[in-house]
PDB file of N, CA and C in Angstrom:
ATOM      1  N   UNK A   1     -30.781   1.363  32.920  1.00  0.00           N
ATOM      2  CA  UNK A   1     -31.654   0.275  33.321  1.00  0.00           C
ATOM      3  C   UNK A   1     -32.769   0.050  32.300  1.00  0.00           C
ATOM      4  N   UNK A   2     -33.301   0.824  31.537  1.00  0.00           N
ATOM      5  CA  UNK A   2     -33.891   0.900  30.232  1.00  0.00           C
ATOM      6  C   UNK A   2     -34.111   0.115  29.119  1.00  0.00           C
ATOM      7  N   UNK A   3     -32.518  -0.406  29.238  1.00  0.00           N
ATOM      8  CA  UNK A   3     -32.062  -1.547  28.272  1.00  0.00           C
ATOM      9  C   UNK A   3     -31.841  -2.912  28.568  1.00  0.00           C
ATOM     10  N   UNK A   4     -32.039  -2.448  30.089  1.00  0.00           N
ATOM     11  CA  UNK A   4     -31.531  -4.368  30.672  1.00  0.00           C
ATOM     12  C   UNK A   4     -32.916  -5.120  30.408  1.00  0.00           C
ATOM     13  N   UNK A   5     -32.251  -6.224  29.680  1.00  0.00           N
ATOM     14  CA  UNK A   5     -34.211  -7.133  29.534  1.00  0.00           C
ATOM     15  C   UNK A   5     -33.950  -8.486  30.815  1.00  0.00           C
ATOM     16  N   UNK A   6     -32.403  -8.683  31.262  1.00  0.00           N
ATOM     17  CA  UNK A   6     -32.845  -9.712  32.667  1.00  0.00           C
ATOM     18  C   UNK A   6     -33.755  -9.639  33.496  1.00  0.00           C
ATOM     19  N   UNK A   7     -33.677 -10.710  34.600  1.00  0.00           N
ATOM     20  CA  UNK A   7     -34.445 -10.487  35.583  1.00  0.00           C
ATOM     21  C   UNK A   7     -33.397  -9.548  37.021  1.00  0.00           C
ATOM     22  N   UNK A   8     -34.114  -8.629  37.193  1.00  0.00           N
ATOM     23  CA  UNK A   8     -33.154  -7.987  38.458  1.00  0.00           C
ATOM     24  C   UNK A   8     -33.527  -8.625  39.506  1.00  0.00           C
ATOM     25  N   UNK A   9     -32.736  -8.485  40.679  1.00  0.00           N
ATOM     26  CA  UNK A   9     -33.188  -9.190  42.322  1.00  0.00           C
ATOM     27  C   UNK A   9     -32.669  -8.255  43.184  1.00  0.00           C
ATOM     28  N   UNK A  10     -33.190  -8.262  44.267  1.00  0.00           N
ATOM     29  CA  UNK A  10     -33.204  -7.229  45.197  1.00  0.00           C
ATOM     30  C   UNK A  10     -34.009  -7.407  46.375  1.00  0.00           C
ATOM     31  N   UNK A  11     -33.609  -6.782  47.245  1.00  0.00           N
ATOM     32  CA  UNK A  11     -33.817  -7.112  48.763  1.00  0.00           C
ATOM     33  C   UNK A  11     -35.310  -6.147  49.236  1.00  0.00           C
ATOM     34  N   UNK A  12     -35.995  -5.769  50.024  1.00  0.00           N
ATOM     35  CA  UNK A  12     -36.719  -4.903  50.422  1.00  0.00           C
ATOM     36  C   UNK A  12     -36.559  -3.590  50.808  1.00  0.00           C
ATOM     37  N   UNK A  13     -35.584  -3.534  51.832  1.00  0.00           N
ATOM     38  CA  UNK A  13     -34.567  -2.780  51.913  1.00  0.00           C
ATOM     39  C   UNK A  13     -33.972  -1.448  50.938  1.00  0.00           C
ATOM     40  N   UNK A  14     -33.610  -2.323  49.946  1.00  0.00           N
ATOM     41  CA  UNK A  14     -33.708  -1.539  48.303  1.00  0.00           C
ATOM     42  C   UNK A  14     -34.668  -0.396  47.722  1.00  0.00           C
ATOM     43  N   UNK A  15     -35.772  -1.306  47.882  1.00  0.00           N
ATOM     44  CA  UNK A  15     -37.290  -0.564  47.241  1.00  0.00           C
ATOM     45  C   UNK A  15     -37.609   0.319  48.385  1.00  0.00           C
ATOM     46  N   UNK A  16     -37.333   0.354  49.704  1.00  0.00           N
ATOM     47  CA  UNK A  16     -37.623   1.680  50.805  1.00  0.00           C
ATOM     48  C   UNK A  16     -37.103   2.370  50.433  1.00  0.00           C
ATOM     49  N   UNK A  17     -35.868   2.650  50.296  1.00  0.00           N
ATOM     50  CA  UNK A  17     -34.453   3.343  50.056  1.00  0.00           C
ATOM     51  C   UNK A  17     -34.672   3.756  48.818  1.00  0.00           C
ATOM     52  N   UNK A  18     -34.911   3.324  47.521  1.00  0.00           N
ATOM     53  CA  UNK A  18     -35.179   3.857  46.061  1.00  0.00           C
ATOM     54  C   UNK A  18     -36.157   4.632  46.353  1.00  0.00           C
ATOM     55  N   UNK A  19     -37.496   4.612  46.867  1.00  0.00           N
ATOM     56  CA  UNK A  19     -38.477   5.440  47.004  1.00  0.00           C
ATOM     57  C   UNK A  19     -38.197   6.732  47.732  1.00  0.00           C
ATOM     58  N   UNK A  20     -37.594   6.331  48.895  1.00  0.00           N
ATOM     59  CA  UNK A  20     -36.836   7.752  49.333  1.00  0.00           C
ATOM     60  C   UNK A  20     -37.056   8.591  48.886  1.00  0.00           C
ATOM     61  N   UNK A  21     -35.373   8.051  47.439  1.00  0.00           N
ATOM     62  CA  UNK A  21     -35.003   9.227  46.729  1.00  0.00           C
ATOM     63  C   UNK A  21     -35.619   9.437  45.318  1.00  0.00           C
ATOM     64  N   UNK A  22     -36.600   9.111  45.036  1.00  0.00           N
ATOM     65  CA  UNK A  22     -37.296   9.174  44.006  1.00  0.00           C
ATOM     66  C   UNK A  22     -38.373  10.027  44.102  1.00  0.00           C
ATOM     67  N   UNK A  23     -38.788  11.102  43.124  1.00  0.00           N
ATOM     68  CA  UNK A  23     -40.087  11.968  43.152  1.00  0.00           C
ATOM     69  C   UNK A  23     -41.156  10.919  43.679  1.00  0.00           C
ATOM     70  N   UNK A  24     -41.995  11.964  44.172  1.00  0.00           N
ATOM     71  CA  UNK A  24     -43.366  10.588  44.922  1.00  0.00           C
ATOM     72  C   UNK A  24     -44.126  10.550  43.422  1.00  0.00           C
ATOM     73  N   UNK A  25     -43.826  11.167  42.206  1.00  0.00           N
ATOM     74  CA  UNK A  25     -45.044  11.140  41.624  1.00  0.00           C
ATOM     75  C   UNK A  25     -44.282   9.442  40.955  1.00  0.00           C
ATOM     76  N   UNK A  26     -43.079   9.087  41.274  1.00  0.00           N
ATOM     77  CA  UNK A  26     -42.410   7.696  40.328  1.00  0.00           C
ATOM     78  C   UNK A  26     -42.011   6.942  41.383  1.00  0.00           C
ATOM     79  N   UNK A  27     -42.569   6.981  42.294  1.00  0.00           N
ATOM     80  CA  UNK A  27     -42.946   5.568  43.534  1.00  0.00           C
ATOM     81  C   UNK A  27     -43.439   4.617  43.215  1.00  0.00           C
ATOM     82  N   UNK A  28     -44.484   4.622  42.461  1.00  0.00           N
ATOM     83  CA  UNK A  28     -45.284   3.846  41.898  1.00  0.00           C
ATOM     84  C   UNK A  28     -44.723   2.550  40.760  1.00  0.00           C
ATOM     85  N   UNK A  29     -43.748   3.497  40.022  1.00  0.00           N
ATOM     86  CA  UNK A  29     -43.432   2.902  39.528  1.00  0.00           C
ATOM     87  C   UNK A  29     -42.603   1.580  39.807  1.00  0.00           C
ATOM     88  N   UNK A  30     -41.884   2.307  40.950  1.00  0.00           N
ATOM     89  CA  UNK A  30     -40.875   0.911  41.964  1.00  0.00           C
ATOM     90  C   UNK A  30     -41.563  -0.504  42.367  1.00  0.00           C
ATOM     91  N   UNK A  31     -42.945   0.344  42.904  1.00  0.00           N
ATOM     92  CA  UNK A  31     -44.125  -0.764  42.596  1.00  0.00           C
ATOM     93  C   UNK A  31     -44.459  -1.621  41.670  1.00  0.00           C
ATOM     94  N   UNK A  32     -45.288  -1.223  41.012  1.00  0.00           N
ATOM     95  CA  UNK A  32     -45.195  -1.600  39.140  1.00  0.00           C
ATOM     96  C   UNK A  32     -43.876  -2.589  38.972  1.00  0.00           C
ATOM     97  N   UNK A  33     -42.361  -1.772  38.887  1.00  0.00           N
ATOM     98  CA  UNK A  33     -41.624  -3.463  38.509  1.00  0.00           C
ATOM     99  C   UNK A  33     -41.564  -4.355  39.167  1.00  0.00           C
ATOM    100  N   UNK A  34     -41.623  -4.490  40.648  1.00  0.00           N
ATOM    101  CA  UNK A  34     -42.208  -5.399  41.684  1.00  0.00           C
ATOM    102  C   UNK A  34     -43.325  -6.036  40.975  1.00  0.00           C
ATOM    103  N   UNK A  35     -44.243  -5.571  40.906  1.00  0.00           N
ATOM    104  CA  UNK A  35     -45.410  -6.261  40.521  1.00  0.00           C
ATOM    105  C   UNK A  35     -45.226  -7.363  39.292  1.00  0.00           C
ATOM    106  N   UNK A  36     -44.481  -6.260  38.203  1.00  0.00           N
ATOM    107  CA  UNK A  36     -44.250  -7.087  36.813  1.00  0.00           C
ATOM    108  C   UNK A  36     -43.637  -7.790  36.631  1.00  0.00           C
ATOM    109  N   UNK A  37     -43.003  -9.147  37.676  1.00  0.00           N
ATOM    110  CA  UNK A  37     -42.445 -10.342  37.602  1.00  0.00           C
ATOM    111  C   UNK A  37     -40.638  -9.921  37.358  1.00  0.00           C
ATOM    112  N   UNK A  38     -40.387  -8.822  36.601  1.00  0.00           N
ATOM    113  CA  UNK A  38     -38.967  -8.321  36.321  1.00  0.00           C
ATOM    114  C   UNK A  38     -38.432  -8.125  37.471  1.00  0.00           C
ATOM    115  N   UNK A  39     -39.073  -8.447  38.267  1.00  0.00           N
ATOM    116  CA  UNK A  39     -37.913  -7.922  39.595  1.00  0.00           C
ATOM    117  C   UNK A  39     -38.202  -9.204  40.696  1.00  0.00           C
ATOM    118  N   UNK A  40     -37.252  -9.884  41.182  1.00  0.00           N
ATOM    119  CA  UNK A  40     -36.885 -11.174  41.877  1.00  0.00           C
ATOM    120  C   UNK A  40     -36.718 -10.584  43.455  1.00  0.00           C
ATOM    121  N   UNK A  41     -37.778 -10.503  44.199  1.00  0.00           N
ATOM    122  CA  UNK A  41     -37.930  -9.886  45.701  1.00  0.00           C
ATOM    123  C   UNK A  41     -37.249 -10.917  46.592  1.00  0.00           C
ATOM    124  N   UNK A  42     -35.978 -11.107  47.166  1.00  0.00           N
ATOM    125  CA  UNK A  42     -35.395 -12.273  48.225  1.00  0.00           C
ATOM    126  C   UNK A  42     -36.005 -11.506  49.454  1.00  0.00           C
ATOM    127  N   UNK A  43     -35.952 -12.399  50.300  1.00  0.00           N
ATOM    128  CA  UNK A  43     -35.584 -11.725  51.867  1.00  0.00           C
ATOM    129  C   UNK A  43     -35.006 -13.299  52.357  1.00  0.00           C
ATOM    130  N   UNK A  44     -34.395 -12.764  53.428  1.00  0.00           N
ATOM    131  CA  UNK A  44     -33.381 -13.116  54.410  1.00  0.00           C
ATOM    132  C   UNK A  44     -34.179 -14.625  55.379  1.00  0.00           C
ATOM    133  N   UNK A  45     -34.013 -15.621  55.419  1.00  0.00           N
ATOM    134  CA  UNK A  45     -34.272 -16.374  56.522  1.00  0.00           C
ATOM    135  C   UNK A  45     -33.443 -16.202  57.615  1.00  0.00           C
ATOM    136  N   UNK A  46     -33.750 -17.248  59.100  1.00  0.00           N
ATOM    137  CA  UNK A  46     -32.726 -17.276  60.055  1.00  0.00           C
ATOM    138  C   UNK A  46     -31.454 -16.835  59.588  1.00  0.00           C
ATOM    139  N   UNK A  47     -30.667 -17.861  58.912  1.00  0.00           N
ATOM    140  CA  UNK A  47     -29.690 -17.932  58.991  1.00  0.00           C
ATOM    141  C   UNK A  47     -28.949 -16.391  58.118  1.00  0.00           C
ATOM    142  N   UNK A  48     -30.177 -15.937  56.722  1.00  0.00           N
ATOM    143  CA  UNK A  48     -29.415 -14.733  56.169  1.00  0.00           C
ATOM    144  C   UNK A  48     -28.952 -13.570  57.605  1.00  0.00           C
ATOM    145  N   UNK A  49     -30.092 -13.877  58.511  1.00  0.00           N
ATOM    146  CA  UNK A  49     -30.332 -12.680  59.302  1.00  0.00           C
ATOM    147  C   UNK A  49     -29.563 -12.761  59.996  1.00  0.00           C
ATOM    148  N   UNK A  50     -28.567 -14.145  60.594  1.00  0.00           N
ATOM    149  CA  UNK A  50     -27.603 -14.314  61.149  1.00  0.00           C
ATOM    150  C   UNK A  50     -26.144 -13.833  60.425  1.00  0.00           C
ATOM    151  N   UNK A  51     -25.996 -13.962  59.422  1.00  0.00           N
ATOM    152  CA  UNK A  51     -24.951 -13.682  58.281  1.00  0.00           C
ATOM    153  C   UNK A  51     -25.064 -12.070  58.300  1.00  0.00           C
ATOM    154  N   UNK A  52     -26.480 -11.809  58.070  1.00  0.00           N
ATOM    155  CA  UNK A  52     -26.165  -9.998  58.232  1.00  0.00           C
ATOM    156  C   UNK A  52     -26.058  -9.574  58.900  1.00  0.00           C
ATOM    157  N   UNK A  53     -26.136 -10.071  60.311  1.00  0.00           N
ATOM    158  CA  UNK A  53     -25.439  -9.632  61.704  1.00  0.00           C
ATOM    159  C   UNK A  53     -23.665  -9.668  61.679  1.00  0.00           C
ATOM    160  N   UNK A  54     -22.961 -10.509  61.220  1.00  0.00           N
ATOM    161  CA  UNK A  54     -21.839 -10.765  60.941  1.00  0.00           C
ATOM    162  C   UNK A  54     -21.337  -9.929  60.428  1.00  0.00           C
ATOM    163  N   UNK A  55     -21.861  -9.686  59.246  1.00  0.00           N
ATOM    164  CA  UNK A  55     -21.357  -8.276  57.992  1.00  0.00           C
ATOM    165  C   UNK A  55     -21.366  -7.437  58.596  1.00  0.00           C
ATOM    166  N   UNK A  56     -22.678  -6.462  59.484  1.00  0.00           N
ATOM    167  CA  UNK A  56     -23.222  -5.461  60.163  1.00  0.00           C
ATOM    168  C   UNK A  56     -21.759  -4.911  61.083  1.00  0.00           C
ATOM    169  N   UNK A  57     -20.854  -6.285  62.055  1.00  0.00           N
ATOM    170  CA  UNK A  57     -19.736  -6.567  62.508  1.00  0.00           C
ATOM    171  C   UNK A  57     -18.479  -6.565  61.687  1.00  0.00           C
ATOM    172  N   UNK A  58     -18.453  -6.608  60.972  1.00  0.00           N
ATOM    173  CA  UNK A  58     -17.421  -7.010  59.822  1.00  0.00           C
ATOM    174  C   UNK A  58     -17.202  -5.746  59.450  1.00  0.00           C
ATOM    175  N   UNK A  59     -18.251  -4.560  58.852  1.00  0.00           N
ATOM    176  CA  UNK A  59     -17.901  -3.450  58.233  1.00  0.00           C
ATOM    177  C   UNK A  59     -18.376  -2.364  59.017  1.00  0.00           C
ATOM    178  N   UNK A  60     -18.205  -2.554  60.371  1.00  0.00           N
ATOM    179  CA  UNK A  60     -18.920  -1.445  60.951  1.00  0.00           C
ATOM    180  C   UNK A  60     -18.113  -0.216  61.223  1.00  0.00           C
ATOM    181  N   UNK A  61     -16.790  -0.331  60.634  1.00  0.00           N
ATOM    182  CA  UNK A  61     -16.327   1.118  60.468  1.00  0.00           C
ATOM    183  C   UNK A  61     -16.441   1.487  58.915  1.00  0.00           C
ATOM    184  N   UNK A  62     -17.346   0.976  58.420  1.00  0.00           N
ATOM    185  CA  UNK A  62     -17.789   1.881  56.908  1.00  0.00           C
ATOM    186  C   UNK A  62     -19.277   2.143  57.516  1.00  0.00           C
ATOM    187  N   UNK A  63     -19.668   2.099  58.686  1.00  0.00           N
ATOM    188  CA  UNK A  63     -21.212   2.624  58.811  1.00  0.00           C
ATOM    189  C   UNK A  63     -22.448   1.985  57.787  1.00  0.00           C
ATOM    190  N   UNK A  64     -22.265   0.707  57.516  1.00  0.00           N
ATOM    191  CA  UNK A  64     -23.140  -0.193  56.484  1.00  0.00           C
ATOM    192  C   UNK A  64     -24.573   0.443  56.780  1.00  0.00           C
ATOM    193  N   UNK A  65     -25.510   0.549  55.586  1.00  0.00           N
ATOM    194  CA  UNK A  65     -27.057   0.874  55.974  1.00  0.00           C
ATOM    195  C   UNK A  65     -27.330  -0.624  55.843  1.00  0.00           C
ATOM    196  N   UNK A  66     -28.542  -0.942  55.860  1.00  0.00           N
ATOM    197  CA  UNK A  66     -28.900  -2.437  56.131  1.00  0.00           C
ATOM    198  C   UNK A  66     -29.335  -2.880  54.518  1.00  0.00           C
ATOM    199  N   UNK A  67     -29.962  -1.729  53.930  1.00  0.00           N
ATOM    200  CA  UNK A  67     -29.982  -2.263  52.756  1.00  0.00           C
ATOM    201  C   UNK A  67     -28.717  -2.845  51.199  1.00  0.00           C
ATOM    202  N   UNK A  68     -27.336  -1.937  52.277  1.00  0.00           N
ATOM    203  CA  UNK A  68     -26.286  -3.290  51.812  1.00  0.00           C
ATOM    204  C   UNK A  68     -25.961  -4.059  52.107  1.00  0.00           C
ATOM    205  N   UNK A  69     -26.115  -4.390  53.786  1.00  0.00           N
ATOM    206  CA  UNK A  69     -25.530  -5.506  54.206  1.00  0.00           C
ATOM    207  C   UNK A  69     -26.843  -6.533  54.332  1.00  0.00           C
ATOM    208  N   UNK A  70     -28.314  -5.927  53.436  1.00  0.00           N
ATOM    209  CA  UNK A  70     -28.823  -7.175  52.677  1.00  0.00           C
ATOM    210  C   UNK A  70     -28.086  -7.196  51.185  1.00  0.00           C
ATOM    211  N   UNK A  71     -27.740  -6.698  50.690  1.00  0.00           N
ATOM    212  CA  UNK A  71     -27.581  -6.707  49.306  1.00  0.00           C
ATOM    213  C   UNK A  71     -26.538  -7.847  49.138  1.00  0.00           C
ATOM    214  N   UNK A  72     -25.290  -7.462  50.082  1.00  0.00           N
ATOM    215  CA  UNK A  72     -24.086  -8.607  50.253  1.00  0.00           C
ATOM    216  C   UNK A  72     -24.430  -9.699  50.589  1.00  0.00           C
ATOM    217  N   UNK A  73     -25.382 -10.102  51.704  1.00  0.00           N
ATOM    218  CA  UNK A  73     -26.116 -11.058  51.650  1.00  0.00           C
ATOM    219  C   UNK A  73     -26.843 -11.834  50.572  1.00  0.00           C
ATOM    220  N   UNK A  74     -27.560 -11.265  50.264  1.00  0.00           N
ATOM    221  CA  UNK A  74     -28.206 -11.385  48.625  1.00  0.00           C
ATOM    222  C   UNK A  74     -26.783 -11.980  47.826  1.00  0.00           C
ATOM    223  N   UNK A  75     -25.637 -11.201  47.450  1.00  0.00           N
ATOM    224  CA  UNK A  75     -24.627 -12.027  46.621  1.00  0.00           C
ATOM    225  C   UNK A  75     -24.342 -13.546  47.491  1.00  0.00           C
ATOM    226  N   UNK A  76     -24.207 -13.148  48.732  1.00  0.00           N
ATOM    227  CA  UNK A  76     -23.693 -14.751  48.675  1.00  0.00           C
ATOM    228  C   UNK A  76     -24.292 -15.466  49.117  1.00  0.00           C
ATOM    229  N   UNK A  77     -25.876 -15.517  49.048  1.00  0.00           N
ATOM    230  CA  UNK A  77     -27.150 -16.814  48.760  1.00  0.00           C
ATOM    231  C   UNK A  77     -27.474 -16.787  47.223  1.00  0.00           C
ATOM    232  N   UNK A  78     -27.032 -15.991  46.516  1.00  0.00           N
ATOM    233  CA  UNK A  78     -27.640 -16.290  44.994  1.00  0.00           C
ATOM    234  C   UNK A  78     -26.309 -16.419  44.243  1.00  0.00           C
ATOM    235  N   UNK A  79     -24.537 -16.234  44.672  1.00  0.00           N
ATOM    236  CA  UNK A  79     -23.703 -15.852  43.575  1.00  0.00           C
ATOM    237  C   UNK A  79     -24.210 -14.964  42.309  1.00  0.00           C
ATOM    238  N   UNK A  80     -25.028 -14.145  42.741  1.00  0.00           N
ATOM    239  CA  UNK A  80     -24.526 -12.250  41.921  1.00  0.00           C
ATOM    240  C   UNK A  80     -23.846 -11.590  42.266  1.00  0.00           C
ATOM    241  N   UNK A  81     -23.084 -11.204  41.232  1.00  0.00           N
ATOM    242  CA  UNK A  81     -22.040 -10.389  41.906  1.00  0.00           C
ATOM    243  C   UNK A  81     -22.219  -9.255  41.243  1.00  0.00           C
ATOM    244  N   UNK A  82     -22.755  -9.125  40.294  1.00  0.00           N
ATOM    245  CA  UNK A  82     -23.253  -7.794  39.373  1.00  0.00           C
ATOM    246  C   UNK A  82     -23.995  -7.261  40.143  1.00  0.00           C
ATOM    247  N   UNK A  83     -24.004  -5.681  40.822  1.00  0.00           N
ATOM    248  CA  UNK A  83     -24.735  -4.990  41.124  1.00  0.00           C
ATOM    249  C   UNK A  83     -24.712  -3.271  40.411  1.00  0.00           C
ATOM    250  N   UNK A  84     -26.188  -2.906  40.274  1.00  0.00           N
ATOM    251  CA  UNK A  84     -26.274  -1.713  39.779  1.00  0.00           C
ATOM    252  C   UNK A  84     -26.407  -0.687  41.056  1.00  0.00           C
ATOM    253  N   UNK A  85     -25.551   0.174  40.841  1.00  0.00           N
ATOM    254  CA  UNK A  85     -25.634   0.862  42.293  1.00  0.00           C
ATOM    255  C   UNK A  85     -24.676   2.431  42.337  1.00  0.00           C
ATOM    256  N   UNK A  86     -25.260   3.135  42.856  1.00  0.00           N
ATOM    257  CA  UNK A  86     -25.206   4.944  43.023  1.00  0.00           C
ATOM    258  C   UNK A  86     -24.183   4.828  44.049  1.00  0.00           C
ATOM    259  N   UNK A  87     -23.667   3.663  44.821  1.00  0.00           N
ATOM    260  CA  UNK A  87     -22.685   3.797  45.947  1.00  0.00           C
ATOM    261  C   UNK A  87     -21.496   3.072  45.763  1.00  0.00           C
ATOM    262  N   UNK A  88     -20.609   3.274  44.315  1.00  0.00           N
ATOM    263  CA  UNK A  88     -19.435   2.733  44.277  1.00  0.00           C
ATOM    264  C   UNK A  88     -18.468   2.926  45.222  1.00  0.00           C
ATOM    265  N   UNK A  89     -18.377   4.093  46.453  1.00  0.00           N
ATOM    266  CA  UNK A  89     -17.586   3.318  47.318  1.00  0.00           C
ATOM    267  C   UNK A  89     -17.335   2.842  48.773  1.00  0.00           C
ATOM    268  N   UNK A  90     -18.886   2.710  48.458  1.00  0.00           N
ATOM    269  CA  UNK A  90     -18.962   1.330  49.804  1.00  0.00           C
ATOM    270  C   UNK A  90     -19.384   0.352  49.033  1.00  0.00           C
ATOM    271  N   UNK A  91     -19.567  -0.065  47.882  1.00  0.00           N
ATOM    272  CA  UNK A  91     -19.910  -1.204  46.879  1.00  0.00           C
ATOM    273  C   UNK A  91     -18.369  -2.444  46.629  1.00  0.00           C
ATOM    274  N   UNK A  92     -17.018  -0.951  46.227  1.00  0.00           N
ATOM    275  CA  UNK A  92     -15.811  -0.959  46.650  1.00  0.00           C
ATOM    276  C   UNK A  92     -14.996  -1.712  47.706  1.00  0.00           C
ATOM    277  N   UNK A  93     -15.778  -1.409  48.431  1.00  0.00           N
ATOM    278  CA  UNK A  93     -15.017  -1.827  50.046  1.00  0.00           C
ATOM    279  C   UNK A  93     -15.892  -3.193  50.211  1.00  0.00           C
ATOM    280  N   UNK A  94     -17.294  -3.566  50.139  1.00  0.00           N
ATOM    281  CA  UNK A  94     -17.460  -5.191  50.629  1.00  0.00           C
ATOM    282  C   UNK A  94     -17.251  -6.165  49.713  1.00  0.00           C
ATOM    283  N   UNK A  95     -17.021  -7.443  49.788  1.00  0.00           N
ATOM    284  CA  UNK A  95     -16.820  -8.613  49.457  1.00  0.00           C
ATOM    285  C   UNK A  95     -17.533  -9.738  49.728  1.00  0.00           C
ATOM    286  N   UNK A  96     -17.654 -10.314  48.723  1.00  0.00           N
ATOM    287  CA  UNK A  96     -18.840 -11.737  48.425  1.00  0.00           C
ATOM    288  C   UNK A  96     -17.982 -12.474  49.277  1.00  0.00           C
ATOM    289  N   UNK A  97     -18.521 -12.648  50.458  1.00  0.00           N
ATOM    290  CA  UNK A  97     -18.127 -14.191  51.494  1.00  0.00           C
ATOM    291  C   UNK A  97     -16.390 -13.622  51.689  1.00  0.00           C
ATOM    292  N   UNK A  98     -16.239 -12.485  51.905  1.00  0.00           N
ATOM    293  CA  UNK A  98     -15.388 -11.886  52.567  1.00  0.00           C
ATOM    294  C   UNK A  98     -14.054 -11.611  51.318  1.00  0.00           C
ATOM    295  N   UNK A  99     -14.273 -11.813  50.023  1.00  0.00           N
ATOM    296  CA  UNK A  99     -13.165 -12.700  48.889  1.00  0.00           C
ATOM    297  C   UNK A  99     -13.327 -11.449  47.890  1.00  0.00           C
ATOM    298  N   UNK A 100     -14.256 -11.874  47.458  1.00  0.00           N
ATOM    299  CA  UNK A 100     -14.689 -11.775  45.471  1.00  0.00           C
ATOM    300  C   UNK A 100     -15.579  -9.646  45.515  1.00  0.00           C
ATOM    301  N   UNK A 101     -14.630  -9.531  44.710  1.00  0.00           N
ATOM    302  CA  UNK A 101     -15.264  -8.327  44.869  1.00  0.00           C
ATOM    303  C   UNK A 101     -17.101  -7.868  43.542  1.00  0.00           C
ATOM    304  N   UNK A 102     -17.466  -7.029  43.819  1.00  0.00           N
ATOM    305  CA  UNK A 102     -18.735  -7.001  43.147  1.00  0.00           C
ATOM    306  C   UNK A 102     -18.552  -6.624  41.500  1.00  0.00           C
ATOM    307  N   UNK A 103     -18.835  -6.651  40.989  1.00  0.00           N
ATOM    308  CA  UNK A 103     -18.918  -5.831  39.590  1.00  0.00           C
ATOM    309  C   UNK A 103     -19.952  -4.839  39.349  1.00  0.00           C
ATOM    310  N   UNK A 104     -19.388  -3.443  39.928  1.00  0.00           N
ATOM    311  CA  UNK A 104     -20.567  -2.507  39.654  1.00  0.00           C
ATOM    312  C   UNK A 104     -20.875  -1.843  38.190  1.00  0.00           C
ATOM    313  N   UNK A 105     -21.997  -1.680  37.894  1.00  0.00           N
ATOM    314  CA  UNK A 105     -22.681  -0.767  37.438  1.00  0.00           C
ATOM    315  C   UNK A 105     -23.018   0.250  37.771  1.00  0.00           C
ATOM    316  N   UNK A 106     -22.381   1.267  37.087  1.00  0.00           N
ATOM    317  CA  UNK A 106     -22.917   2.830  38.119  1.00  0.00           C
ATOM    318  C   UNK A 106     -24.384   3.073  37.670  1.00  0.00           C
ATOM    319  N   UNK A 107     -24.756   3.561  38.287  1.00  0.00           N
ATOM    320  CA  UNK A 107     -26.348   4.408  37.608  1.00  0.00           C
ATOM    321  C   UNK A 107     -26.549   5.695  37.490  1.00  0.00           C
ATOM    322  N   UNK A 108     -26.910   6.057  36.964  1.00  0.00           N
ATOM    323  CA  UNK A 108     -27.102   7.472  36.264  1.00  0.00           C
ATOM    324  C   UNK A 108     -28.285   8.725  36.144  1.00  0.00           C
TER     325      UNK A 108
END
């Protein structure tokens, strides 16, 4: 992630969940790229929240956490399908608008 100069996007969801598992002394930092415009914060209106109820239904024998079944959401209100992500295989198993599979990036 070091090298990527795009803009990333990401749900809220995300940044709870990264902090988690991140030393508390580099929390901050999750902050910080939030702050520094490099990072594109969505959240969900009515209707996402209706759509992630659907998914929530759709994959509920993979046990979805919510911060993928915002993320899938997220692909199919923005068409990204590139995601960087530590969970290739439940990343694996969902689909953009039920179809198109993701293009992961593992992380390291």
């Amino acid at each position: 992630m070091t090298t990527f100069q795009g803009k990333l996007h990401t749900v809220q969801p995300v940044l709870t969940e990264a902090a988690y598992f991140v030393p508390v002394r580099t929390r901050a930092a999750i902050a910080e790229l939030a702050a520094s415009g490099r990072l594109s914060l969505h959240h969900p209106d009515a209707a996402g929240y209706s759509r992630m109820a659907a998914l929530f239904a759709k994959y509920a024998d993979q046990s979805p956490d919510w911060a993928d079944v915002a993320l899938v959401w997220l692909a199919e209100a923005t068409g990204i399908s590139r995601i960087a992500t530590l969970d290739i295989a439940d990343f694996s198993v969902y689909r953009i608008h039920g179809r198109k599979r993701f293009e992961l990036e593992l992380l390291r």
